[in-house]
Protein backbone atom coordinates (compact mmCIF):
# COMPACT_ATOMS: atom_id res chain seq x y z
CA UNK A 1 39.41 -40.38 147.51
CA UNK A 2 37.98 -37.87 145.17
CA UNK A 3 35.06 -40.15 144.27
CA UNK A 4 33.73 -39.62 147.80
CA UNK A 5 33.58 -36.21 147.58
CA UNK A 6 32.21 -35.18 144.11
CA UNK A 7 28.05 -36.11 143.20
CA UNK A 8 26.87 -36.27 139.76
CA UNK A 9 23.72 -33.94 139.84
CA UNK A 10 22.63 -35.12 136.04
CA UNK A 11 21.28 -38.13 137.76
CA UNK A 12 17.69 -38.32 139.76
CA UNK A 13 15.36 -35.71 140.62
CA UNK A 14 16.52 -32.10 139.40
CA UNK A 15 14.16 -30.92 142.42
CA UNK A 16 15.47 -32.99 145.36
CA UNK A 17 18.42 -32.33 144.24
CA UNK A 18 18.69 -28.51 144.24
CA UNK A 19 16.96 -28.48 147.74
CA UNK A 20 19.36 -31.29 149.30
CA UNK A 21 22.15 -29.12 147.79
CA UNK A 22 21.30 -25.83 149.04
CA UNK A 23 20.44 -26.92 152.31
CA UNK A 24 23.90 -28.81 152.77
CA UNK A 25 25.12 -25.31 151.82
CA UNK A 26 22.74 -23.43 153.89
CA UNK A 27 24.32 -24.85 157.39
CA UNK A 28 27.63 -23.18 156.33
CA UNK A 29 26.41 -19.65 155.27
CA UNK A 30 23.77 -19.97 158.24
CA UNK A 31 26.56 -20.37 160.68
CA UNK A 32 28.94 -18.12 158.91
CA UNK A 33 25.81 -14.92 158.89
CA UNK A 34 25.45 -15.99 162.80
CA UNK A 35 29.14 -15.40 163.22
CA UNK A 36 29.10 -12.09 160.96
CA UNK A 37 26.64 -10.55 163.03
CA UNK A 38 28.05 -11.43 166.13
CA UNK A 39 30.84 -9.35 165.06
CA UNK A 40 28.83 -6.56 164.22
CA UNK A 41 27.39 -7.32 167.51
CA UNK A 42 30.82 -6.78 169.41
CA UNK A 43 32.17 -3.95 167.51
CA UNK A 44 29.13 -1.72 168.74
CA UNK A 45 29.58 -3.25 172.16
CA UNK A 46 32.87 -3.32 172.82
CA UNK A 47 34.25 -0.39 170.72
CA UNK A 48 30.95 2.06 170.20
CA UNK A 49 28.24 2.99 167.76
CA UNK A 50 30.88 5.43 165.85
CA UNK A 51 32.95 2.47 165.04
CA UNK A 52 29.63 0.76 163.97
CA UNK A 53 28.79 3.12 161.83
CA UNK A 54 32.59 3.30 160.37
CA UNK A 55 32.20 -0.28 159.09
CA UNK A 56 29.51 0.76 157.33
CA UNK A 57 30.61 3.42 155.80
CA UNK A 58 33.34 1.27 154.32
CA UNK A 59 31.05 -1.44 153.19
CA UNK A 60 29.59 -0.41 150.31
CA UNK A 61 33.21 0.21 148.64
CA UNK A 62 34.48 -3.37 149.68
CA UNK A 63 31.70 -4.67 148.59
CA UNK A 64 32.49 -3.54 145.03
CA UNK A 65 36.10 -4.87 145.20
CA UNK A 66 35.14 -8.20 147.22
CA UNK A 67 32.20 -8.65 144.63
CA UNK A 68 34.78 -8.16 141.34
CA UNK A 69 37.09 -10.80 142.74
CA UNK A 70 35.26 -13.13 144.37
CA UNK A 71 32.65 -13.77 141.95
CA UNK A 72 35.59 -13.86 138.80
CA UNK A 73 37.55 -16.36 140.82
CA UNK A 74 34.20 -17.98 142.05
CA UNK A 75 33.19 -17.94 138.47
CA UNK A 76 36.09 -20.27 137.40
CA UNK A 77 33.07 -23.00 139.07
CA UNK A 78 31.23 -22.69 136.39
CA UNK A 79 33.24 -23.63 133.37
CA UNK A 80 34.57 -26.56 135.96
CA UNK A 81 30.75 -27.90 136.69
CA UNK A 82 30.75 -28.03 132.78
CA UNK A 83 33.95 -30.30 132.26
CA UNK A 84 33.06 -32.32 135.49
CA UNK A 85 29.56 -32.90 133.60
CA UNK A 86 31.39 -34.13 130.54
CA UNK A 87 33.44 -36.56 132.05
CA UNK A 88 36.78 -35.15 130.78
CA UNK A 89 39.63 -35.33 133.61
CA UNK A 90 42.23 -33.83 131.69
CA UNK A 91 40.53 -30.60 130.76
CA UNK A 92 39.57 -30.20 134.17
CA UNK A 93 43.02 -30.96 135.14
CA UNK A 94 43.81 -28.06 132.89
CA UNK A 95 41.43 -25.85 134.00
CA UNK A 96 42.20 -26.14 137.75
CA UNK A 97 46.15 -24.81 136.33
CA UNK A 98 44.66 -21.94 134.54
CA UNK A 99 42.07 -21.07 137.15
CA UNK A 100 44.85 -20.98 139.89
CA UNK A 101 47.27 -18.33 137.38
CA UNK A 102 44.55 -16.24 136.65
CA UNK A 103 43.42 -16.00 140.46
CA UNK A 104 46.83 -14.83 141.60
CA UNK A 105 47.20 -12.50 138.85
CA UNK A 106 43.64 -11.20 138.89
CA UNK A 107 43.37 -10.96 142.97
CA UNK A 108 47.23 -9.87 143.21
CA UNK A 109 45.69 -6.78 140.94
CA UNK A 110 43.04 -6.02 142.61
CA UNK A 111 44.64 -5.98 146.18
CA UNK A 112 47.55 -3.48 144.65
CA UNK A 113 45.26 -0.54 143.10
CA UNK A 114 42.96 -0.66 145.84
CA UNK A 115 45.59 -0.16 148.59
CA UNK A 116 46.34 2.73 146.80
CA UNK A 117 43.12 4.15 146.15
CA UNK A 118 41.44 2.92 149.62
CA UNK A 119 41.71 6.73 151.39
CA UNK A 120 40.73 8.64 148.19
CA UNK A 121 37.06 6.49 148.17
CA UNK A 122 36.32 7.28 151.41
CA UNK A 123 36.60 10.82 151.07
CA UNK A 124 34.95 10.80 147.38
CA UNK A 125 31.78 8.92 149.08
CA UNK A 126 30.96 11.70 151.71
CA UNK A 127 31.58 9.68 154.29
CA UNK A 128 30.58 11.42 157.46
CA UNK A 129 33.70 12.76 159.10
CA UNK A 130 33.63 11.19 162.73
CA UNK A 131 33.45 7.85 160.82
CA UNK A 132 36.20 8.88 158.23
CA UNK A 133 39.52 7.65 159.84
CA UNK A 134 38.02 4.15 161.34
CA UNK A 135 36.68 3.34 158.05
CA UNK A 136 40.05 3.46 156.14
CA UNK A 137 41.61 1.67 159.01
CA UNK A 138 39.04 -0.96 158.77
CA UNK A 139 39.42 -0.73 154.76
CA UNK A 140 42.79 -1.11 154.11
CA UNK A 141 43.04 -4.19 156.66
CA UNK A 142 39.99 -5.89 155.04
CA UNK A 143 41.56 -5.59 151.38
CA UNK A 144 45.07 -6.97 152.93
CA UNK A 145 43.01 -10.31 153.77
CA UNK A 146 42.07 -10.60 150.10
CA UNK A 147 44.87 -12.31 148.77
CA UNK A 148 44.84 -14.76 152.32
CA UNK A 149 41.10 -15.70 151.22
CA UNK A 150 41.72 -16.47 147.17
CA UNK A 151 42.66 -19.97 147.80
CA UNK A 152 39.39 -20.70 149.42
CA UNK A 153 36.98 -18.59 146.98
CA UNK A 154 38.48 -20.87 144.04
CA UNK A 155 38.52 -23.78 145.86
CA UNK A 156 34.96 -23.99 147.13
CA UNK A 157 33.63 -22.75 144.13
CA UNK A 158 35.09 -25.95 142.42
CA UNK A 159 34.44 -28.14 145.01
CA UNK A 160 30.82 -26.98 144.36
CA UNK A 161 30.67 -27.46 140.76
CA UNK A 162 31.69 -31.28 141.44
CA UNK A 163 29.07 -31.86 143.72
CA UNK A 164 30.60 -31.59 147.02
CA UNK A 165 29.15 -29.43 149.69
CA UNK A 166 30.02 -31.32 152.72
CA UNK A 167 33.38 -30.18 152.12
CA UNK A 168 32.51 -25.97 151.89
CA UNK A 169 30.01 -26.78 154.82
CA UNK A 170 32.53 -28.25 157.43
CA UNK A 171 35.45 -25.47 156.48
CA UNK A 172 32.73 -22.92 156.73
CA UNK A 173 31.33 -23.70 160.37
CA UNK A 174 35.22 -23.84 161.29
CA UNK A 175 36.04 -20.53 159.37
CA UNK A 176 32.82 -19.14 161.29
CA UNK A 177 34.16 -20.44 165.05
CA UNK A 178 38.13 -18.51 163.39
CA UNK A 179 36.27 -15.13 162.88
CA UNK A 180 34.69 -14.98 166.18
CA UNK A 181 37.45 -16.12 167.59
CA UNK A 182 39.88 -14.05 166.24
CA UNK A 183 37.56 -10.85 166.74
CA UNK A 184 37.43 -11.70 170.73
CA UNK A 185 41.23 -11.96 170.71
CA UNK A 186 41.50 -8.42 169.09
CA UNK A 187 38.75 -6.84 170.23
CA UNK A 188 38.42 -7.95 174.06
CA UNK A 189 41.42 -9.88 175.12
CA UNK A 190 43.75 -7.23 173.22
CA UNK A 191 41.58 -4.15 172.50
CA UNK A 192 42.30 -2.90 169.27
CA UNK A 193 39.53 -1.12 168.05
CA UNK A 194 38.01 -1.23 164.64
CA UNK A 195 41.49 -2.57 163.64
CA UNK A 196 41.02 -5.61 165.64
CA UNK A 197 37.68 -5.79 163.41
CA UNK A 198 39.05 -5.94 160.56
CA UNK A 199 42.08 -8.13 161.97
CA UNK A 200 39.50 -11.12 162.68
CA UNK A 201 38.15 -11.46 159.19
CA UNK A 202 42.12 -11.63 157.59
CA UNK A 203 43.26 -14.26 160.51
CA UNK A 204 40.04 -16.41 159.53
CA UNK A 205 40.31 -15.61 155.96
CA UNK A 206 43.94 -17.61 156.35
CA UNK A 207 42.21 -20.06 158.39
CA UNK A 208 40.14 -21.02 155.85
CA UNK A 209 42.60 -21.15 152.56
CA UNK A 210 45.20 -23.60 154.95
CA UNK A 211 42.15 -25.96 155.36
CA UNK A 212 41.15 -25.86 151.75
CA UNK A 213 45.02 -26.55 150.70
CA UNK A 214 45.23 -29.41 153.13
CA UNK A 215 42.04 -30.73 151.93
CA UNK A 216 42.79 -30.55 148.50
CA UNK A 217 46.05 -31.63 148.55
CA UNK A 218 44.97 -34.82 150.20
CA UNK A 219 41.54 -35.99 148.64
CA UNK A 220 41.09 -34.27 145.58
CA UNK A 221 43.69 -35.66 143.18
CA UNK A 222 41.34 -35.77 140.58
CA UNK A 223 42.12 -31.92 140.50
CA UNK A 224 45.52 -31.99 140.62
CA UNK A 225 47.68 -30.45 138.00
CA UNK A 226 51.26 -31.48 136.93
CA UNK A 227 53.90 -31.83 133.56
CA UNK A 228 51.18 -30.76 130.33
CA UNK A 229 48.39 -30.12 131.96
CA UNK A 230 49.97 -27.72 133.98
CA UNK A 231 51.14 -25.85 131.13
CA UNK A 232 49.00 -21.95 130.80
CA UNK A 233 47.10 -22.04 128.17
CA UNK A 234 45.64 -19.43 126.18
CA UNK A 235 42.50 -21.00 125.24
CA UNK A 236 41.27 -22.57 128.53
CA UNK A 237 42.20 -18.90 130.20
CA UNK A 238 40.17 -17.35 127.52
CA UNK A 239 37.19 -19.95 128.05
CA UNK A 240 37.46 -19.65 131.46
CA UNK A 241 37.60 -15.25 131.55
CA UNK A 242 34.74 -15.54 129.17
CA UNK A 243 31.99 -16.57 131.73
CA UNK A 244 34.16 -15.85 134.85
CA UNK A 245 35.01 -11.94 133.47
CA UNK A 246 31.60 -10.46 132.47
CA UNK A 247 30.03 -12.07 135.69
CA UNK A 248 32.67 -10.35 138.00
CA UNK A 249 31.90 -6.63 136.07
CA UNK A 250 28.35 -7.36 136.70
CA UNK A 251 28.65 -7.82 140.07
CA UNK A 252 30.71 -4.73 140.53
CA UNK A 253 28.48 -2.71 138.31
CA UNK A 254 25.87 -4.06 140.45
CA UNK A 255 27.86 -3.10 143.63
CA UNK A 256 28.68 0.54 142.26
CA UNK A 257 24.85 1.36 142.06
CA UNK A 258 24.92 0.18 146.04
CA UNK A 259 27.85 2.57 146.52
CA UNK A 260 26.34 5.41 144.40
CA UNK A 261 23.15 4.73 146.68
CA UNK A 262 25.38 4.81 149.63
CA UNK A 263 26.96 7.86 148.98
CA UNK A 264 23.27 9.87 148.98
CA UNK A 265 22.56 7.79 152.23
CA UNK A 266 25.91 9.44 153.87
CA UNK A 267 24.68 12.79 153.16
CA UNK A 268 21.22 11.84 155.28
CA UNK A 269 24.01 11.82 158.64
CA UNK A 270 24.96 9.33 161.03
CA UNK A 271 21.77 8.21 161.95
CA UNK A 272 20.96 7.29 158.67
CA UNK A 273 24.01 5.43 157.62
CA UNK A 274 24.04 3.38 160.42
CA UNK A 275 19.99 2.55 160.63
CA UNK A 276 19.83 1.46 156.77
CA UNK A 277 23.43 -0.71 157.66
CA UNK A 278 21.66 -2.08 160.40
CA UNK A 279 18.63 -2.96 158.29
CA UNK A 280 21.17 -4.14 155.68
CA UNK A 281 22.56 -6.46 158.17
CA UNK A 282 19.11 -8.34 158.78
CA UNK A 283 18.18 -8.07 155.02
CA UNK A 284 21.61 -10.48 154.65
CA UNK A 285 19.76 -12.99 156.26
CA UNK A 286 17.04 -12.92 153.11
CA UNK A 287 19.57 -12.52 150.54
CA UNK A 288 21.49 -15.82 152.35
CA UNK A 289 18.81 -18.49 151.45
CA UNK A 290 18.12 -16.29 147.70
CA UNK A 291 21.60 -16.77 147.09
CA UNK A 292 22.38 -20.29 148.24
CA UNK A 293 19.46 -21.53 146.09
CA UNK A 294 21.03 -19.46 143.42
CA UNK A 295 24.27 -21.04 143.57
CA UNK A 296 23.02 -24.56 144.44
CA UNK A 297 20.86 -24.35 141.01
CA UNK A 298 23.89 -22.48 138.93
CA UNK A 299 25.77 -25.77 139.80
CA UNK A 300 22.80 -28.31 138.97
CA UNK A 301 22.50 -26.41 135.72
CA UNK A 302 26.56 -26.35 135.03
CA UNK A 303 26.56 -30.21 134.95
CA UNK A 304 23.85 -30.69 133.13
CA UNK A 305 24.36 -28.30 130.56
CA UNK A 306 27.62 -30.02 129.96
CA UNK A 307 25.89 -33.66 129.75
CA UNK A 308 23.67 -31.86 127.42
CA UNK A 309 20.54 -32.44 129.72
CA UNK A 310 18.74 -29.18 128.92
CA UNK A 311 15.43 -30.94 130.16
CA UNK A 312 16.47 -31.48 133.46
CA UNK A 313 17.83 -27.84 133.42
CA UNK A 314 14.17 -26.30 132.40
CA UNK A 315 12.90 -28.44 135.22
CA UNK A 316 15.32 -27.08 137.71
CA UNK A 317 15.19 -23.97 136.97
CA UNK A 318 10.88 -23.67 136.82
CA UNK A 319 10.79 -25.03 140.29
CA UNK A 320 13.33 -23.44 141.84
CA UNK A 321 11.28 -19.83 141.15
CA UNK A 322 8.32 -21.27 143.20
CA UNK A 323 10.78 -22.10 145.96
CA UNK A 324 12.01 -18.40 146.26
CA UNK A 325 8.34 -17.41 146.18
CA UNK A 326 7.39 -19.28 149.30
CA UNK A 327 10.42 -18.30 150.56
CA UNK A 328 10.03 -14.74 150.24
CA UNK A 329 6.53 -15.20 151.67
CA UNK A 330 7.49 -16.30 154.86
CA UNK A 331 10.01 -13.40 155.07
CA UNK A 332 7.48 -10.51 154.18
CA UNK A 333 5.22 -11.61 156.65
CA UNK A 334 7.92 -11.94 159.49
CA UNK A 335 8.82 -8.01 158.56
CA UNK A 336 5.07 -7.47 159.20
CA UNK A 337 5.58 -8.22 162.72
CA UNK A 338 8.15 -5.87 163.49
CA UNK A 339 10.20 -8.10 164.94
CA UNK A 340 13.54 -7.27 163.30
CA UNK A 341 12.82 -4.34 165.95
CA UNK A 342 14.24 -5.94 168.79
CA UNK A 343 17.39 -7.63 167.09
CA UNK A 344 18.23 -3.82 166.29
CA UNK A 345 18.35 -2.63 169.45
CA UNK A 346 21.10 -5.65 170.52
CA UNK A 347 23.44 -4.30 168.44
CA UNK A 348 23.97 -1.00 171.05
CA UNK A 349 25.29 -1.20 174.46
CA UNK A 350 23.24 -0.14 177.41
CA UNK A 351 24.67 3.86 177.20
CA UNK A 352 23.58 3.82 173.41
CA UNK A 353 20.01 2.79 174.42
CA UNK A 354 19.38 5.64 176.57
CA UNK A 355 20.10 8.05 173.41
CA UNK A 356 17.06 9.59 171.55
CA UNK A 357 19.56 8.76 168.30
CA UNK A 358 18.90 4.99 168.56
CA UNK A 359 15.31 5.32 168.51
CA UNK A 360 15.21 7.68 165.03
CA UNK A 361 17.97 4.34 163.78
CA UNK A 362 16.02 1.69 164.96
CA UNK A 363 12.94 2.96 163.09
CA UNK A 364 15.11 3.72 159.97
CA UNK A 365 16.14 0.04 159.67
CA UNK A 366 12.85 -1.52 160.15
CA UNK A 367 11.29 0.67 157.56
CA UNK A 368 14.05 0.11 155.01
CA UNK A 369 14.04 -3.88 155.80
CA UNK A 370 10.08 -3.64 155.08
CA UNK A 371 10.70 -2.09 152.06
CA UNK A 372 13.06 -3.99 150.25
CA UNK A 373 10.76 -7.37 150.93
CA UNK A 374 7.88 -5.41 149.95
CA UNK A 375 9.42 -6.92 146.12
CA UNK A 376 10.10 -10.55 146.96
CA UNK A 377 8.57 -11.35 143.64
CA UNK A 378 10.83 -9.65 141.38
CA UNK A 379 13.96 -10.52 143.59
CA UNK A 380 12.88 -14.28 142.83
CA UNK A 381 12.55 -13.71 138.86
CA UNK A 382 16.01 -12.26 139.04
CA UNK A 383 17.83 -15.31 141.31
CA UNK A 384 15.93 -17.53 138.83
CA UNK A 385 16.56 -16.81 135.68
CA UNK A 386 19.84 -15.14 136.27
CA UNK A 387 21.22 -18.12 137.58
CA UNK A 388 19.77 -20.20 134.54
CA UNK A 389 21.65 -17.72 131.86
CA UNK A 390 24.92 -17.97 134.16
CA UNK A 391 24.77 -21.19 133.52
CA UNK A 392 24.26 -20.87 129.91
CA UNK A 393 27.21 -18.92 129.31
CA UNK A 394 24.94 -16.22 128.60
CA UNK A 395 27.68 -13.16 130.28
CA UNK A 396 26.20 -10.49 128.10
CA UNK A 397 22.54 -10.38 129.44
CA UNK A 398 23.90 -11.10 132.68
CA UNK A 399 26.18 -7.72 132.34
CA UNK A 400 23.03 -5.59 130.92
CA UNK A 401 21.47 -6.80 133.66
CA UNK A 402 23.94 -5.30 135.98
CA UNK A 403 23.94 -1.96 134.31
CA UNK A 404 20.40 -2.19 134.41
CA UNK A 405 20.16 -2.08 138.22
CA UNK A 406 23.02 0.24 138.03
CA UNK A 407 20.79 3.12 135.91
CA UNK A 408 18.08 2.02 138.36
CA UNK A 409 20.28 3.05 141.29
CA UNK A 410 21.53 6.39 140.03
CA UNK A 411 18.39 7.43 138.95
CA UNK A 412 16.79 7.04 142.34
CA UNK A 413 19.84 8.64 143.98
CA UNK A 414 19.91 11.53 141.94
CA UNK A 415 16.31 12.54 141.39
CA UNK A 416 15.40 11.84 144.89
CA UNK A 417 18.83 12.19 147.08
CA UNK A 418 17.05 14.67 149.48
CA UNK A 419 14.16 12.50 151.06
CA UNK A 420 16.01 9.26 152.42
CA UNK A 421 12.82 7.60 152.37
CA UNK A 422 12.51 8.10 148.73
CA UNK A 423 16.36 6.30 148.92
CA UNK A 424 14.57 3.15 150.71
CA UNK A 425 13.14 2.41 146.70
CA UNK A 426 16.45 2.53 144.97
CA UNK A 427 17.17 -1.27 145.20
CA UNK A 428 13.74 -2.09 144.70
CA UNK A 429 13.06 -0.62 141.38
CA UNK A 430 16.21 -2.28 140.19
CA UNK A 431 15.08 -5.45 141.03
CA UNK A 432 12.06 -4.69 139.08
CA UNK A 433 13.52 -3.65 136.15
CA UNK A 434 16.44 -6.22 136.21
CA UNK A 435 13.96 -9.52 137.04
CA UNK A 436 11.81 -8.42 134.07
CA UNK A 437 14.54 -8.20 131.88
CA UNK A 438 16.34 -12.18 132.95
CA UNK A 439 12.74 -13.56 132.53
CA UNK A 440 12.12 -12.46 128.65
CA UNK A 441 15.27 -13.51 128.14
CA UNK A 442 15.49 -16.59 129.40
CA UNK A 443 13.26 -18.35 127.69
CA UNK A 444 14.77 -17.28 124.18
CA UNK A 445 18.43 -18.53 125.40
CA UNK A 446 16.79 -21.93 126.17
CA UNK A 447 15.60 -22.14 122.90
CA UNK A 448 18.41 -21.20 121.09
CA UNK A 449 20.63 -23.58 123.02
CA UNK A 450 18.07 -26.60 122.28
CA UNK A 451 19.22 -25.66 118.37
CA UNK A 452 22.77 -26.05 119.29
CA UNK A 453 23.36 -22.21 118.24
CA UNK A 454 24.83 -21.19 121.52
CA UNK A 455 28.08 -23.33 121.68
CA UNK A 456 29.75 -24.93 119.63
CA UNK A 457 31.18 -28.11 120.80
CA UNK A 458 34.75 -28.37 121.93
CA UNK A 459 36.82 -31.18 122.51
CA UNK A 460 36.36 -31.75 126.07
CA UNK A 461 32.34 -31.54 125.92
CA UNK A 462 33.00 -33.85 122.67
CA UNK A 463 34.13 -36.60 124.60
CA UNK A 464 32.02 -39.39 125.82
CA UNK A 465 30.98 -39.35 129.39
CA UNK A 466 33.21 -40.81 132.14
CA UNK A 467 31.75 -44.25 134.09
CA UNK A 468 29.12 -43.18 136.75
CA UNK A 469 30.91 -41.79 140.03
């Protein structure tokens, strides 16, 4: 039953738990960035370089759509991590209704205007032209999987905010095994090209949502909906839009500095775009363990926010920053070794490694990979406390913070568009600016929510506590 599943996180030691949580969740995105590069991995084998490089091109601009959606829809967790906290089944009977009507109208949306607008943004970002035509193949596929992967963003989220990883883990590895899969089937077995690509991820994306239905369905009834509680309501919708909302805009703010960024990167030429994607793709591997911690101590702080255990949160959230300084460490002093070198030059078939091209890219990833973890510091002052205020229901900052790295970004990409090394700084200097910013602010949010001035009580945080699960 339900009971099984869900872990009360406002109980034992805020440290232990945050690691035990975000290692549970680590397995999953560990197996799932294994999988994702192995697909990277057989696109430039078994299409070419060109088609490598069109994926590319077209990430920057999904990233901005898949960022506004997913993190709105994934930011439903929060609100739910709050009521779970409280002990109050109804409300989060009610907010699993209203989370589910505002996903399908919100992703439904999303999917229809940027259909419509997927050519125009490739052309608008200067996208090299032998990678224009792959990369709106490759788009419009990728934002036709959106709507098959909703059910699972929501549902992980909240399965999350309860307590339960093992859940996300298992449907991850199995979602992981679907995308390789399904990218062998289209891409060897029935050659399809970048198509095939982009048919993988929408096959596993369907994969994913059936298991989370099934699973759901049959052990969570403790989130199941039906007669009043299923009824929309206005107020729940609005609670839940007013964390959920101003996190997704951030994101995409966020995300449109990356593009912005991008689009000087595209006018640097093909060896350019694909060498930073390439270094992008390793730098994912960093950003995987920042942003499961993130997300493991966003959901310790969620439930004990909403058992009004602000102490335990101040602990969690102090010792968490030391983790993601030993972590990023250990990763600045495996880029001093150059070793991200040879996992490069995997990604290009044997004809490719003869080319004088995939020298000047290999180079061009490893020095934008050093680069960016040249700033571990201020990328762990930003998961930190960013995480803490997300928690807090603190959307505003969150949003400036956003914009902040946003300004950052355009003002590296305009003063400085013609020397691509210059470029290499962009995300680093919003990471300064932005991790600055969360950790004044942080502190004064804590305080203000120890005087009960940041909100006011409602019903379902009123009521007392349910027995211990």
């Amino acid at each position: 039953m339900a009971k099984t599943l869900t872990k009360d996180l406002t109980q034992g030691s805020p440290t232990r738990l945050i690691v035990v949580f975000a290692m549970t969740m680590l397995i999953s995105g560990l197996t799932n960035y294994v999988y994702n590069l192995t697909d990277s991995l057989m696109v430039g084998h078994f299409v070419d370089a060109t088609a490598l490089g069109a994926v590319s091109a077209a990430s920057p601009i999904l990233m901005i759509l898949n960022n506004l959606s997913t993190t709105i829809v994934a930011g439903f967790s929060i609100t739910a991590g709050r009521i779970f906290g409280s002990g109050d089944h109804r409300s989060l009977r009610k907010m699993m209704a209203n989370a589910t009507y505002l996903t399908v109208i919100i992703v439904g949306a999303i999917t229809a205007i940027s259909l419509v607008l997927c050519g125009p943004m490739i052309d608008w970002t200067n996208t090299p032209e032998e990678l224009k035509d792959g990369a709106k193949i490759y788009m419009a596929i990728i934002i036709l999987a959106k709507p098959f992967g909703a059910p699972s963003w929501l549902l992980s989220g909240v399965f999350r905010a309860m307590g339960d990883t093992k859940t996300p883990v298992t449907i991850g590895v199995v979602n992981g095994l679907g995308n390789v899969f399904f990218n062998f089937l289209f891409l060897v077995v029935f050659p399809m090209g970048i198509a095939g690509a982009a048919l993988g991820t929408l096959c596993s994306a369907l994969t994913g949502s059936l298991i989370y239905l099934i699973i759901y369905k049959r052990k969570m009834q403790m989130l199941h909906f039906g007669g009043e509680d299923a009824r929309a309501s206005w107020r729940m919708m609005k609670r839940l839009l007013g964390i959920a909302l101003p996190l997704g805009l951030e994101s995409a703010v966020t995300s449109f500095g990356s593009l912005i960024l991008q689009v000087a990167i595209n006018g640097h030429g093909y060896e350019a775009v694909t060498g930073i994607a390439m270094g992008s793709k390793i730098m994912t591997f960093f950003w995987l363990f920042f942003s499961t911690f993130e997300s493991s101590l966003l959901c310790f702080c969620s439930q004990n926010i909403g058992a009004g255990r602000i102490d335990r949160v101040r602990h969690g959230v102090r010792n968490t920053f030391f983790i993601f300084l030993i972590m990023g460490a250990a990763f600045f002093l495996l880029a001093l070794s150059g070793l991200d070198r040879t996992v490069y030059r995997l990604f290009f078939n044997e004809a490719d490694l003869l080319l004088e091209s995939t020298g000047v890219i290999v180079e061009s990833a490893h020095v934008y990979y050093f680069t960016q973890l040249l700033f571990f510091p201020f990328i762990s002052m930003l998961f930190t406390w960013r995480a803490g205020l997300k928690a807090f229901g603190s959307t505003v900052p969150t949003l400036l913070c956003g914009v902040m790295e946003l300004i950052a970004r355009l003002t590296v990409s305009f003063f400085f568009a013609s020397r691509i090394e210059f470029l290499y700084f962009a995300g680093p200097m919003a990471w300064v600016f932005s991790g600055i910013f969360v950790a004044i602010l942080y502190p004064i949010v804590v305080k203000r929510e120890m005087r009960g001035k940041i909100f006011p009580k409602e019903e379902d945080q009123a009521k007392p506590a349910m027995a211990k699960r």
